[in-house]
Protein backbone atom coordinates (compact mmCIF):
# COMPACT_ATOMS: atom_id res chain seq x y z
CA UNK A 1 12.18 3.28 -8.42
CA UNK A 2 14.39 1.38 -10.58
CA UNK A 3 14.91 1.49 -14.29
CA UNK A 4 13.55 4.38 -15.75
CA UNK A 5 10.30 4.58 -13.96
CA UNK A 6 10.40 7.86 -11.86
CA UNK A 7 7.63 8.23 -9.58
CA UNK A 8 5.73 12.01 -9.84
CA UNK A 9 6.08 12.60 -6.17
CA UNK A 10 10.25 12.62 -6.11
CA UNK A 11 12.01 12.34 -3.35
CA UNK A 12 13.39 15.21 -1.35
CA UNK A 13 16.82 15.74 -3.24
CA UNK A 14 18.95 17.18 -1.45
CA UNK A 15 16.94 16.02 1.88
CA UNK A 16 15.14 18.00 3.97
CA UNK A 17 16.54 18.28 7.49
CA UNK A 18 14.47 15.91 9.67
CA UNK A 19 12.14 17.44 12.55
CA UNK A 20 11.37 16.02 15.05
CA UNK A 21 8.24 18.61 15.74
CA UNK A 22 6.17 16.56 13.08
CA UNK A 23 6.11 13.07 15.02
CA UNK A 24 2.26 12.79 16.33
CA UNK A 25 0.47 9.32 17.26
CA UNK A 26 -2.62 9.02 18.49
CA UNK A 27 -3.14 7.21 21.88
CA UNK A 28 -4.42 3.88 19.95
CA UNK A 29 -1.38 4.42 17.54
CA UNK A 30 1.15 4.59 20.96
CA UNK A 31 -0.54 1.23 22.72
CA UNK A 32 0.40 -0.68 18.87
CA UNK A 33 3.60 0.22 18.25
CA UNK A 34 4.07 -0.10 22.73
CA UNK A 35 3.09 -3.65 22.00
CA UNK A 36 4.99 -4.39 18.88
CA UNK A 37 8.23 -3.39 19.92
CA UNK A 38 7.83 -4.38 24.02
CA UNK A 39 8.98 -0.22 24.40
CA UNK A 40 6.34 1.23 27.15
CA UNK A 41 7.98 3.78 27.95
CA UNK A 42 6.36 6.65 25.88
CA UNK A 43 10.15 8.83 25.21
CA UNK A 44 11.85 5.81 24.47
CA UNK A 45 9.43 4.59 22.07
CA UNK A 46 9.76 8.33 20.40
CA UNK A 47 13.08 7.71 20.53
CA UNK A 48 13.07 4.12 19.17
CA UNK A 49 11.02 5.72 16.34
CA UNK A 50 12.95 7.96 14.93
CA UNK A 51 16.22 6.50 14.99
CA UNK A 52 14.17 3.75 12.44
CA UNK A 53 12.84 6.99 10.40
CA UNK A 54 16.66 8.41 10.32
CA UNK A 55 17.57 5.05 8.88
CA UNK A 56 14.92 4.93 5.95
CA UNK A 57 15.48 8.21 5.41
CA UNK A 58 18.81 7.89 4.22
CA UNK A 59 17.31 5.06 1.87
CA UNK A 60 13.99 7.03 0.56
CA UNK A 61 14.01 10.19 1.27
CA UNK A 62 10.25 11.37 0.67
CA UNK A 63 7.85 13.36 2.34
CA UNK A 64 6.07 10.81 3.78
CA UNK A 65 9.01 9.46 5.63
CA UNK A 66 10.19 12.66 6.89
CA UNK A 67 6.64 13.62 8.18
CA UNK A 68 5.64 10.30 9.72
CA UNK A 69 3.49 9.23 7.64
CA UNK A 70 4.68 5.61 7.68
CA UNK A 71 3.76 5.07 11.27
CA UNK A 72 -0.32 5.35 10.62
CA UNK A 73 -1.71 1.45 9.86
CA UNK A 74 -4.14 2.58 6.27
CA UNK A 75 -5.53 -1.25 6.11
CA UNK A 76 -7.14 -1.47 9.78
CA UNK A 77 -9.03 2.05 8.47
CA UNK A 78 -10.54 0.64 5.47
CA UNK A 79 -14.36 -0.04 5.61
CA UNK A 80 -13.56 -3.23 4.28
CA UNK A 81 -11.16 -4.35 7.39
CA UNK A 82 -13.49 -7.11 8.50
CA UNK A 83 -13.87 -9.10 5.35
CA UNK A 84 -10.02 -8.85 5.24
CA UNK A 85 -9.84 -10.30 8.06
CA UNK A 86 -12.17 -13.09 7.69
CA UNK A 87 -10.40 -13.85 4.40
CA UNK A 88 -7.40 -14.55 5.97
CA UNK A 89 -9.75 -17.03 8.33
CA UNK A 90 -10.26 -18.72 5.25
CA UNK A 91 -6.90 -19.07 4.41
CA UNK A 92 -5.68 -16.47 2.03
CA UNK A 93 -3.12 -14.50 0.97
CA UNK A 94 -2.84 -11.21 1.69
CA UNK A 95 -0.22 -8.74 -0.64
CA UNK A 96 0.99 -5.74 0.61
CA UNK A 97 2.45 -3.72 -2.31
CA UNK A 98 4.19 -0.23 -1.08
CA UNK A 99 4.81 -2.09 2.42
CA UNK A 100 7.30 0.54 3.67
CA UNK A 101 8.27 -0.23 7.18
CA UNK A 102 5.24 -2.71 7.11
CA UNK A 103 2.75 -1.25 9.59
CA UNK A 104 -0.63 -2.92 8.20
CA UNK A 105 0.92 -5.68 8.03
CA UNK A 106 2.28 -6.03 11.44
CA UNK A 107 -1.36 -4.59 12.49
CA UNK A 108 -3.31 -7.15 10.41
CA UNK A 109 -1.16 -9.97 12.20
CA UNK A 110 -1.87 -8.49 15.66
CA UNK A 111 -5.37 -8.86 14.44
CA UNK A 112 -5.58 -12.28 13.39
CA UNK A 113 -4.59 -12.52 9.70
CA UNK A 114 -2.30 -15.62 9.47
CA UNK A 115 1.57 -14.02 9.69
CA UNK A 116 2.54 -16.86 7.06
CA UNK A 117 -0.07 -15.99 4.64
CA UNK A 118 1.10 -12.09 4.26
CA UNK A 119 3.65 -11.35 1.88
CA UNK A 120 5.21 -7.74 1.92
CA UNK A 121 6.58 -6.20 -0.90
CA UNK A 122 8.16 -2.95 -2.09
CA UNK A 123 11.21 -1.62 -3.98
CA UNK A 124 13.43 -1.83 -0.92
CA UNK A 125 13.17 -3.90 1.78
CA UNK A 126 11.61 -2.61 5.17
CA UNK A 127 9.89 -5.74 7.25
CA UNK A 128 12.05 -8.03 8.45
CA UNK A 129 10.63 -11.53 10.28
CA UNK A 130 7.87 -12.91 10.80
CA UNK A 131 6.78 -10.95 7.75
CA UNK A 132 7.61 -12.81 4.29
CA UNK A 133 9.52 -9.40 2.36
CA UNK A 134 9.88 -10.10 -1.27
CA UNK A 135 11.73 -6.99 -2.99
CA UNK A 136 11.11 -5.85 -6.36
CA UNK A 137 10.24 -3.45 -8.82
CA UNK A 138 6.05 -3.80 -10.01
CA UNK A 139 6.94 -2.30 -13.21
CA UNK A 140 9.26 -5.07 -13.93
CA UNK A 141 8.07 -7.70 -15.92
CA UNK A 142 10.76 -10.38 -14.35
CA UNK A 143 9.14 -9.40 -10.88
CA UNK A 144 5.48 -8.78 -11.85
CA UNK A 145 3.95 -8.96 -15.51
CA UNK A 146 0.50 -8.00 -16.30
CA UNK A 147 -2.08 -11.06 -17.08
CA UNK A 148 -5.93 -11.09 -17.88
CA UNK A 149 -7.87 -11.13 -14.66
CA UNK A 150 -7.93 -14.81 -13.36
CA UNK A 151 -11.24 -16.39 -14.77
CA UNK A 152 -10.96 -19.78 -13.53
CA UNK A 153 -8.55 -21.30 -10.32
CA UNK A 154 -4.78 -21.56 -11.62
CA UNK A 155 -3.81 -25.26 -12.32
CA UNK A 156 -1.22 -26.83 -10.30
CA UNK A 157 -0.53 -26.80 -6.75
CA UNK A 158 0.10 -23.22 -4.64
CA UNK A 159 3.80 -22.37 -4.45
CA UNK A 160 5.59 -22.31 -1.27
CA UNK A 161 5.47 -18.66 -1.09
CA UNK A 162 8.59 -18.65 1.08
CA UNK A 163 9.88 -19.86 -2.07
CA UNK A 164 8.99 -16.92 -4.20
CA UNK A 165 11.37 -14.46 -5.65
CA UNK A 166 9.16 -12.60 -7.77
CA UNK A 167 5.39 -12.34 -7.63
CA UNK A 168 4.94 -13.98 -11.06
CA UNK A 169 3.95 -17.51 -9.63
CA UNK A 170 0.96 -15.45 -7.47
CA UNK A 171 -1.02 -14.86 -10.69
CA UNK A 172 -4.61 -15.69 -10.26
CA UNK A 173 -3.60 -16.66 -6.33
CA UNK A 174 -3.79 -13.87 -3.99
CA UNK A 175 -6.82 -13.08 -1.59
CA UNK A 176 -6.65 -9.93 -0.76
CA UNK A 177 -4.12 -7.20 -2.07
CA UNK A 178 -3.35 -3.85 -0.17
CA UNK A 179 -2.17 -0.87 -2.33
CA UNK A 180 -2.18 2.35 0.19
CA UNK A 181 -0.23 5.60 -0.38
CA UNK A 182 0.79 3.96 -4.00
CA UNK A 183 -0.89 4.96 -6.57
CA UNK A 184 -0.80 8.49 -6.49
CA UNK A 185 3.21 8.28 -7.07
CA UNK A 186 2.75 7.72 -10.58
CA UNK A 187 1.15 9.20 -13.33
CA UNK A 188 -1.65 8.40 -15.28
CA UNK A 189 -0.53 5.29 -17.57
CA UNK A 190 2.18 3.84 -15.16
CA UNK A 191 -1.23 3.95 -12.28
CA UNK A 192 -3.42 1.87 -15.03
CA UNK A 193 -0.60 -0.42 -15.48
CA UNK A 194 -0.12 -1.10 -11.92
CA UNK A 195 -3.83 -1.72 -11.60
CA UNK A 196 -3.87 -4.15 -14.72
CA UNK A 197 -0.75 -5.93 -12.58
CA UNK A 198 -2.48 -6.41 -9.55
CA UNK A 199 -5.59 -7.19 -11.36
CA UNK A 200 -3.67 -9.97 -12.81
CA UNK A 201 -2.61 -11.12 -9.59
CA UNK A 202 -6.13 -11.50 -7.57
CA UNK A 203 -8.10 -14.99 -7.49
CA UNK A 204 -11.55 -15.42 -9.08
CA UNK A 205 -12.85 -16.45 -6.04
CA UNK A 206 -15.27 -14.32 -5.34
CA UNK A 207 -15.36 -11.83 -2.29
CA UNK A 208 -11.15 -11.40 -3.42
CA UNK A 209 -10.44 -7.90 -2.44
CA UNK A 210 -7.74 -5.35 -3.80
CA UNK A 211 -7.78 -2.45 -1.44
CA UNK A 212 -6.06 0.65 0.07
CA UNK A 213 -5.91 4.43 0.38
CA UNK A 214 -4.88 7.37 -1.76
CA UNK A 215 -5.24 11.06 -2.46
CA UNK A 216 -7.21 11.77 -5.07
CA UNK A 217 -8.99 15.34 -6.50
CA UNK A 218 -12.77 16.19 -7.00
CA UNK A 219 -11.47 16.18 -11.49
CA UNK A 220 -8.92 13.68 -12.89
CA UNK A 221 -5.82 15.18 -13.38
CA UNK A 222 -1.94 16.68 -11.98
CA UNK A 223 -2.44 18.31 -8.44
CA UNK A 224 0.57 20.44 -7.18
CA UNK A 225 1.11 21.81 -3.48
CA UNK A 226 3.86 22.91 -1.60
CA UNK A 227 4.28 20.77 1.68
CA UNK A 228 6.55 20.82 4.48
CA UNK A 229 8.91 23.22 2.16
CA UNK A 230 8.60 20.42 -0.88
CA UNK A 231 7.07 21.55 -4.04
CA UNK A 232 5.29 18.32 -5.17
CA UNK A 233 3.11 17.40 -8.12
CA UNK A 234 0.89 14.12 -8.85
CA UNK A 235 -1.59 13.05 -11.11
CA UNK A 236 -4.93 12.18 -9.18
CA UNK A 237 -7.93 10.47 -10.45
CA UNK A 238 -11.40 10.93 -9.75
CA UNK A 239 -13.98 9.01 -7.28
CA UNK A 240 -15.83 8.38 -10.46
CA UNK A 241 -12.76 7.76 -13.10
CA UNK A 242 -11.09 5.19 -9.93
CA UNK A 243 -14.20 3.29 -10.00
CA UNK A 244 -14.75 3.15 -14.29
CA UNK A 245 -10.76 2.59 -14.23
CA UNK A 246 -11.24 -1.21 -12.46
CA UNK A 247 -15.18 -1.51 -13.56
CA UNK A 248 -14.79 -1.68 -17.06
CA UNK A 249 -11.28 -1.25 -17.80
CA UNK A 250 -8.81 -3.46 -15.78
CA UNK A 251 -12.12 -5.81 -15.17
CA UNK A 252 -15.13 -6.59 -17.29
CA UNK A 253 -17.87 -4.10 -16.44
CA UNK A 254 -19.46 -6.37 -13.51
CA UNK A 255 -16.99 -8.83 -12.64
CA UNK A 256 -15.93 -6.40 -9.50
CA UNK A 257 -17.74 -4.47 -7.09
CA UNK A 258 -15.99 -0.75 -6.07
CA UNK A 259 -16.69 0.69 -3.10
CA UNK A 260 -15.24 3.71 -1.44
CA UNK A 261 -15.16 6.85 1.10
CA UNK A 262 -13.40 9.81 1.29
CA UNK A 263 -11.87 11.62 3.97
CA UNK A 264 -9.83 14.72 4.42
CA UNK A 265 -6.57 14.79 6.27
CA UNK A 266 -4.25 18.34 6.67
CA UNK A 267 -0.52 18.08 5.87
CA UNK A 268 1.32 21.41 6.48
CA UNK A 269 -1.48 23.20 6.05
CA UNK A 270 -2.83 22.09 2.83
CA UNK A 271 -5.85 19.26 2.77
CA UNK A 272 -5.45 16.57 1.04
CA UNK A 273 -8.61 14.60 -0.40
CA UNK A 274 -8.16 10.47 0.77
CA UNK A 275 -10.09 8.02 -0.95
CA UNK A 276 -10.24 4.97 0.76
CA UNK A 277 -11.01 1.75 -2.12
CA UNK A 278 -11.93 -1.58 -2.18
CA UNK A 279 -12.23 -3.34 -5.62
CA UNK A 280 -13.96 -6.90 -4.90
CA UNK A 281 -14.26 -9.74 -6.79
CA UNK A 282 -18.43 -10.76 -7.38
């Protein structure tokens, strides 16, 4: 990240050699990525792939990149993929913060949400047309400052968002905000100030979702495994402290609804707890 905020989970310095052994998509995973880049043959698309991992690779080099992990769509997954959907029917804006490479995005396109309504957005840029990419730092507060929760619609007119350069004129604006593999890359006070930043970005309207996927542990606190030959450590909350952290603490108790699942998914041999989130707007 820049400035001085260093995520928990650092990247592989030096980098790990890539392999090549650790690329796995599933057959529905093969027909999306055959139909957004026009690649059917199955090598070639392998191929195609990791010439695009090399590449961000050099950029970020983190664990996820090196195993793959950028390649699996976490929005489509979410229990609360429909409404999404439907919101973007009605017109609104979706955020994806942490896009990477921008596979939910491209996926919730393919799907129907409106591609001029999505705006992608992480530290360096990774989607490329026609996906609206806005780069910047969400610690900054030049890029994206934290505001009370929106309690009434915004005055003035909505802002061309091809317009935008930071995320500042979104306060109070956005639909539906997407926040996968994120979180858990920070520690405990910089994840309660990005939640406080998003909150401050999500309209009043109610049924306005913030959502995504992240590891969490069965108590609150700093996890540490050794995967793929990287020693990592991150701070993981709860299912119970993720819920009283946006009931009650980045929202009023009762303005939101929080609903989640968890899954389990094995990463070089160690599991890793998922929690898949919605926080939604009543």
């Amino acid at each position: 990240m820049s400035r001085d905020i260093e995520p928990l989970v650092k990247p592989i310095i030096p980098p790990f050699p890539l392999d090549d052994s650790l690329y796995c998509l599933d057959p529905e995973e093969i027909a999306f990525f055959r139909r957004q880049t026009d690649i059917q043959d199955e090598v070639a698309l392998k191929a195609h792939i990791i010439d695009a991992q090399k590449e961000a690779y050099k950029v970020a080099p983190y664990a996820c990149i090196r195993g793959f992990d950028f390649l699996h769509p976490n929005i489509s997954k979410l229990h609360i993929y429909d409404h999404v959907l439907k919101c973007g029917s009605e017109g609104a804006i979706l955020l994806d913060v942490g896009s990477c490479l921008g596979a939910d995005v491209r996926k919730a396109v393919e799907d129907g949400f409106p591609a001029q309504n999505i705006i992608a957005s992480d530290i360096k840029e990774g989607c490329s047309e026609p996906i609206l990419f806005i780069p910047g730092d969400v610690f900054d507060p030049a890029f994206l400052s934290i505001t009370q929760p929106a309690s009434s619609v915004p005055e003035g007119a909505m802002p061309d968002i091809r317009t935008l350069r930071s995320l500042n004129d979104l306060h109070g604006r956005v639909g539906v905000i997407h926040a996968s593999k994120l979180f858990h890359l920070f520690n405990e006070e910089k994840q309660l100030e990005l939640a406080r930043a998003l909150g401050g970005l999500l309209s009043c309207k109610p049924g306005s979702t913030i959502c995504g996927t992240h590891t969490i542990a069965l108590e609150k606190g700093v996890v540490s495994h050794t995967v793929l030959g990287v020693d990592i450590s991150y701070f993981c909350h709860s299912q119970e402290t993720w819920t009283s952290l946006w009931d009650g603490v980045v929202f009023e108790k009762g303005q939101v609804k929080v609903e989640s699942t968890i899954s389990t998914v094995v990463l070089g041999g160690i599991p890793f707890r998922l929690l898949h989130w919605s926080v939604t707007r009543s």
